[in-house]
N, C-alpha and C. Protein backbone atom coordinates (compact mmCIF):
# COMPACT_ATOMS: atom_id res chain seq x y z
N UNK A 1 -186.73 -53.95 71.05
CA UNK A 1 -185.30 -53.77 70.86
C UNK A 1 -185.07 -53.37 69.41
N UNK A 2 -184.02 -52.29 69.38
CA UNK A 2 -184.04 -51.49 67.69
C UNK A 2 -182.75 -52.35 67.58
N UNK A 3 -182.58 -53.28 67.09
CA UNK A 3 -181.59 -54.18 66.88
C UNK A 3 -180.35 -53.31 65.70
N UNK A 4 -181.08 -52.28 64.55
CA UNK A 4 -180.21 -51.99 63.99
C UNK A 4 -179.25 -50.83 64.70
N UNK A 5 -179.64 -50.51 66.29
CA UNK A 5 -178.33 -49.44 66.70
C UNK A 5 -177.38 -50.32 67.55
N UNK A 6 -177.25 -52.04 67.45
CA UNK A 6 -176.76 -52.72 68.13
C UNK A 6 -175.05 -53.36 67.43
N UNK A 7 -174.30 -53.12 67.84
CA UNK A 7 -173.23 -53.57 66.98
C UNK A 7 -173.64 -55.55 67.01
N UNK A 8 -172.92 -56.28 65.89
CA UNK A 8 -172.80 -57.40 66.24
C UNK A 8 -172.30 -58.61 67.45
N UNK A 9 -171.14 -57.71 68.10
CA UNK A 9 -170.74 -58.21 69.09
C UNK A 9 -171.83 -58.23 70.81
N UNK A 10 -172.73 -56.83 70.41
CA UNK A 10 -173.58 -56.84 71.64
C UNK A 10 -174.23 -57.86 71.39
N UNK A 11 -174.86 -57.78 69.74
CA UNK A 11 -176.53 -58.47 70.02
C UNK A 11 -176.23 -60.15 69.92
N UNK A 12 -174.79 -60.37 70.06
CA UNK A 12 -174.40 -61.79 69.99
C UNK A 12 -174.39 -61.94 71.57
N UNK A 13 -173.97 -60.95 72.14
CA UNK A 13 -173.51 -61.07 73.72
C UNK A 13 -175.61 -61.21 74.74
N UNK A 14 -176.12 -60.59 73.76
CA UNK A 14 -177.84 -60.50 74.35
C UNK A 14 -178.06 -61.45 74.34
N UNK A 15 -177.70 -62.37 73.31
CA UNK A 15 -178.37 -63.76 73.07
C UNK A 15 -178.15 -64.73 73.77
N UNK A 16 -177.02 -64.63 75.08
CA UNK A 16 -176.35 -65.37 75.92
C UNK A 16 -176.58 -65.22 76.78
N UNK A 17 -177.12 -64.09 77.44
CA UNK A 17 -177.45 -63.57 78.62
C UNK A 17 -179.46 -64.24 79.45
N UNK A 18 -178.56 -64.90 80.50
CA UNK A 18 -179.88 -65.17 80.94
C UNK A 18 -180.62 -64.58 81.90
N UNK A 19 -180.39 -63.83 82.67
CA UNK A 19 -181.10 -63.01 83.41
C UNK A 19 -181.37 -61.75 82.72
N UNK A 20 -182.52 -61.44 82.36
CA UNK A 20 -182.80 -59.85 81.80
C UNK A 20 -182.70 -58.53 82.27
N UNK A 21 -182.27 -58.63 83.81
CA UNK A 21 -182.34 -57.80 84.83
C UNK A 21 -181.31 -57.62 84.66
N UNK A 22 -180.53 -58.29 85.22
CA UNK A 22 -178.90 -58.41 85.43
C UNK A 22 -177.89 -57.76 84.78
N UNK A 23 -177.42 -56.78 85.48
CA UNK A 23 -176.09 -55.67 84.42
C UNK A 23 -175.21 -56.21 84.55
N UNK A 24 -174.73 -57.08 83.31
CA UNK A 24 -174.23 -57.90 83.25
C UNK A 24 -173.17 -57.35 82.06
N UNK A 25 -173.67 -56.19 81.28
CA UNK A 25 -173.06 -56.09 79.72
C UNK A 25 -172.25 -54.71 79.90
N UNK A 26 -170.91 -54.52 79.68
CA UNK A 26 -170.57 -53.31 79.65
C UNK A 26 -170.70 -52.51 78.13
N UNK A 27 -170.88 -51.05 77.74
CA UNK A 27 -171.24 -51.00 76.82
C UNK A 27 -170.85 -49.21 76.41
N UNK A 28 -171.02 -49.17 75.56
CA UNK A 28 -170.34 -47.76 74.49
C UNK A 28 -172.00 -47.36 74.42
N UNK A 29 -172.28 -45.60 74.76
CA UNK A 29 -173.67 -45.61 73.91
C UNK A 29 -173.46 -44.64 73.43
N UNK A 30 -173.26 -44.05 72.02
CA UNK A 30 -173.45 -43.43 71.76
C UNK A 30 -174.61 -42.47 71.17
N UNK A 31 -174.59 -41.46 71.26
CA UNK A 31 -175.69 -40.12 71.51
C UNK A 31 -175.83 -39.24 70.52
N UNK A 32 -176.71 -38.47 70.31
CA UNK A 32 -176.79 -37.29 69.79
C UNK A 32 -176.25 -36.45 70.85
N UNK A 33 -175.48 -35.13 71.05
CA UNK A 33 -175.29 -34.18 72.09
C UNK A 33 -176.63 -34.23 72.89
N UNK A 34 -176.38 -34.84 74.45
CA UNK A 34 -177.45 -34.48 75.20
C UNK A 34 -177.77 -33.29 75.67
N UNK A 35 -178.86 -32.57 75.38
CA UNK A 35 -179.16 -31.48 75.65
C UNK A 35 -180.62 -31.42 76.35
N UNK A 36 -181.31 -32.05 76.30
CA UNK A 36 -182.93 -32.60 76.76
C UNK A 36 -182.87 -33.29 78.28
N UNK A 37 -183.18 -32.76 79.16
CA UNK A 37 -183.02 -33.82 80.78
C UNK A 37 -183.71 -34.65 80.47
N UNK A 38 -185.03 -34.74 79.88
CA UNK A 38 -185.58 -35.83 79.81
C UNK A 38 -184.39 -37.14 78.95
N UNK A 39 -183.35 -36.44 78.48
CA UNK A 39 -182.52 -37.83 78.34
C UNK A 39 -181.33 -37.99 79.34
N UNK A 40 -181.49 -36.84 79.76
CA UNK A 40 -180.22 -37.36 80.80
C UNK A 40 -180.50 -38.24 82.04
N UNK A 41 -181.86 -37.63 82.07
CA UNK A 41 -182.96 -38.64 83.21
C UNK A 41 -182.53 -40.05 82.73
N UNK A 42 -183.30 -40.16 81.93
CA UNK A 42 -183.16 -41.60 81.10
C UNK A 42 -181.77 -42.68 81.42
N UNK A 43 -181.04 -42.11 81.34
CA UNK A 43 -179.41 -42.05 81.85
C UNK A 43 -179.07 -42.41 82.84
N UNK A 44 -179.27 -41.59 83.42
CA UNK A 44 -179.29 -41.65 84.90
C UNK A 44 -179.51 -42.61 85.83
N UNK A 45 -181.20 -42.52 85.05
CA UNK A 45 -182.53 -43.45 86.03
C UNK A 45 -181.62 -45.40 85.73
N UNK A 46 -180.89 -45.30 84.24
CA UNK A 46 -180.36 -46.55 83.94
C UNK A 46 -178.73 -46.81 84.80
N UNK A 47 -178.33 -45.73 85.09
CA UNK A 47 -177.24 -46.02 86.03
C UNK A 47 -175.87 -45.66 85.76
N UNK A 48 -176.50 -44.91 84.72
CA UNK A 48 -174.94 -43.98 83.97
C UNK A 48 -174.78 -42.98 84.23
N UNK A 49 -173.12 -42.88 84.72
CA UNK A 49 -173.07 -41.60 85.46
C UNK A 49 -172.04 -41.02 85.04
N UNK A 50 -171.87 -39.24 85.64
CA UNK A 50 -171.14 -38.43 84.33
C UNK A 50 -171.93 -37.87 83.43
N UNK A 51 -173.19 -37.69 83.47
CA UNK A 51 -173.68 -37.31 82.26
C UNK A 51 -173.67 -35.73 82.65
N UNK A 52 -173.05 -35.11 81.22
CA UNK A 52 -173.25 -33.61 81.59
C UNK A 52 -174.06 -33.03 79.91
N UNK A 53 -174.35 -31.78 79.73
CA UNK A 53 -174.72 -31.62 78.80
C UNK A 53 -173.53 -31.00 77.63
N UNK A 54 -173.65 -31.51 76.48
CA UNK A 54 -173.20 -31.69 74.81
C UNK A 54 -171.93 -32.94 75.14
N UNK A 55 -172.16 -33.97 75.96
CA UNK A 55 -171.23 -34.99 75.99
C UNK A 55 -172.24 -35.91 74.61
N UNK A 56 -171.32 -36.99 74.46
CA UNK A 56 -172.37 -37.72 73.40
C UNK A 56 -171.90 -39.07 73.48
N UNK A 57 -170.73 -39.37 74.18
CA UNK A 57 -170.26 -40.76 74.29
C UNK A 57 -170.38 -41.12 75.83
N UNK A 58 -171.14 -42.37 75.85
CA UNK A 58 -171.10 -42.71 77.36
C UNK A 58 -170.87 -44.43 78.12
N UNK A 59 -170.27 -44.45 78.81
CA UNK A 59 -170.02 -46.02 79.19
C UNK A 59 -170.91 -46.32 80.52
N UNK A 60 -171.50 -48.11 79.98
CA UNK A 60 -171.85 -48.27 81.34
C UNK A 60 -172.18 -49.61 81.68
N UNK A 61 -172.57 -49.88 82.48
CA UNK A 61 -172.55 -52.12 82.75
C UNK A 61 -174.13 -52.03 83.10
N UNK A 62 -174.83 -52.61 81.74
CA UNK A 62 -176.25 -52.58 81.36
C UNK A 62 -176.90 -53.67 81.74
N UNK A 63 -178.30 -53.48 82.13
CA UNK A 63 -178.95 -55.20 81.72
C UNK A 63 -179.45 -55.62 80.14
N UNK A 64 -179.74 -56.51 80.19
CA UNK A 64 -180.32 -56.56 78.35
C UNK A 64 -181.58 -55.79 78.22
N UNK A 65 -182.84 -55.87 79.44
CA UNK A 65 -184.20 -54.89 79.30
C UNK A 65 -183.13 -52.98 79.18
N UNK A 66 -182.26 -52.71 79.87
CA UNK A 66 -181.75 -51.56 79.99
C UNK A 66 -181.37 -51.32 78.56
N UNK A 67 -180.90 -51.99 78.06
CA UNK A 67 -180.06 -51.92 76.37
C UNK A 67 -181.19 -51.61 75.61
N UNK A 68 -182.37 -52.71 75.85
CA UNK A 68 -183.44 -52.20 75.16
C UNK A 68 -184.24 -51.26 74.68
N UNK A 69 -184.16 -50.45 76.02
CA UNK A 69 -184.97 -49.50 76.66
C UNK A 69 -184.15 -48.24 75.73
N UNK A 70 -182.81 -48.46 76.08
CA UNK A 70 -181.94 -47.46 74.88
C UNK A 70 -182.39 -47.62 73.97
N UNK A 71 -181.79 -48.45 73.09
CA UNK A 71 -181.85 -49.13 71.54
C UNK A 71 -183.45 -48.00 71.36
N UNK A 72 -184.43 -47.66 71.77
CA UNK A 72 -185.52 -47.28 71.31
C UNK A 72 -185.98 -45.73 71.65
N UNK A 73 -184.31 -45.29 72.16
CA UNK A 73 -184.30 -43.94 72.19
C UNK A 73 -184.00 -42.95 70.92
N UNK A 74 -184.62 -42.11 70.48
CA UNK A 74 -184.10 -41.66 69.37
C UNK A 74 -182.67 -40.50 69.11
N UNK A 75 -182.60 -40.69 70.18
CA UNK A 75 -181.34 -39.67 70.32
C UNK A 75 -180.17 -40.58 70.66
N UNK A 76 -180.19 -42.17 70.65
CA UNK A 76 -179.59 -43.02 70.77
C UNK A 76 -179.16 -43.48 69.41
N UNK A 77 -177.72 -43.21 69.08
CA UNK A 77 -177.20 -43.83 67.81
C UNK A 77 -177.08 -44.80 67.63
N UNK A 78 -176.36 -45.54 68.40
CA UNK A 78 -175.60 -46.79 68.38
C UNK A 78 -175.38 -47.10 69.79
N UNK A 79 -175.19 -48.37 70.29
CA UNK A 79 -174.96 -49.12 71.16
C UNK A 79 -173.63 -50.31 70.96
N UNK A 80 -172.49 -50.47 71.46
CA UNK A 80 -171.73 -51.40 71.05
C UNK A 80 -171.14 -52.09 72.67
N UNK A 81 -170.53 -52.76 71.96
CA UNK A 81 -170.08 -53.74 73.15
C UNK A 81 -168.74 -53.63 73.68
N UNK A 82 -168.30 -53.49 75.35
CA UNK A 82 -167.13 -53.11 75.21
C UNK A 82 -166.33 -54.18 75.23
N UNK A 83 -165.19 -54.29 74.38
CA UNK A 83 -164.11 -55.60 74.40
C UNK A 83 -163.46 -55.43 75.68
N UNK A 84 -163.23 -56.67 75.93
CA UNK A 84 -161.79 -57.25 77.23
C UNK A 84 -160.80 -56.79 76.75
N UNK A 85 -159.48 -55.48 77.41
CA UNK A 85 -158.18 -55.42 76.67
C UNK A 85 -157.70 -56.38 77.69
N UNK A 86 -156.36 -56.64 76.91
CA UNK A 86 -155.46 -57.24 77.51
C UNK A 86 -154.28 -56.99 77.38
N UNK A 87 -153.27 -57.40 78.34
CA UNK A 87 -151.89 -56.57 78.02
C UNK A 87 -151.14 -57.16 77.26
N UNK A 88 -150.06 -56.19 76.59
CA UNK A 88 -149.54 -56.70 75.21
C UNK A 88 -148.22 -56.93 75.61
N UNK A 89 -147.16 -57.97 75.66
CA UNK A 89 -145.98 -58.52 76.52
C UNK A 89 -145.38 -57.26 75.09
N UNK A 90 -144.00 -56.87 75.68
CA UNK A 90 -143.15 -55.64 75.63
C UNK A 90 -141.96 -56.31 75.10
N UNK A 91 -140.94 -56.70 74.10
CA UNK A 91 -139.87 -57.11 74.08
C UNK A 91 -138.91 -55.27 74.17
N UNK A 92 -137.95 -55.94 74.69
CA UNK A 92 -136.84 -54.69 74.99
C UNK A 92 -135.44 -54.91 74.32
């Protein structure tokens, strides 16, 4: 695991996670422009879908071995964690 393309909030969220299998983590990955199948494969084969070529931002609900497996891609920038929104009450 390349821990430095991991924001803080993921690699706090890894450390909690007990099944390693388990897509359990939703997540931001950002890319270099994919242009190589061998990374879109990669992608793919992990369960992210949408991938077309010169996209570079991609979302998806990971396991922690899957995050890993990124984290040690080199065309893989960063990895972050996606926050819970919630709705914001409206005064009128």
């Amino acid at each position: 695991m390349n821990y430095e393309k991991l924001d803080t909030a993921l690699a706090t969220a890894l450390n909690n996670v007990q099944d390693a299998e388990e897509q359990s983590l939703t997540v931001f990955i950002h890319t270099e422009s994919i242009t190589d199948p061998a990374a879109t494969a990669i992608l793919e084969s992990l369960g992210v879908g949408g991938v077309t070529n010169g996209q570079d931002v991609f979302t998806a609900t990971l396991s922690p071995n899957a995050i890993s497996q990124l984290s040690e891609q080199p065309w893989v920038q960063y990895l972050t964690l996606s926050q819970k929104l919630r709705l914001v009450k409206r005064r009128r």
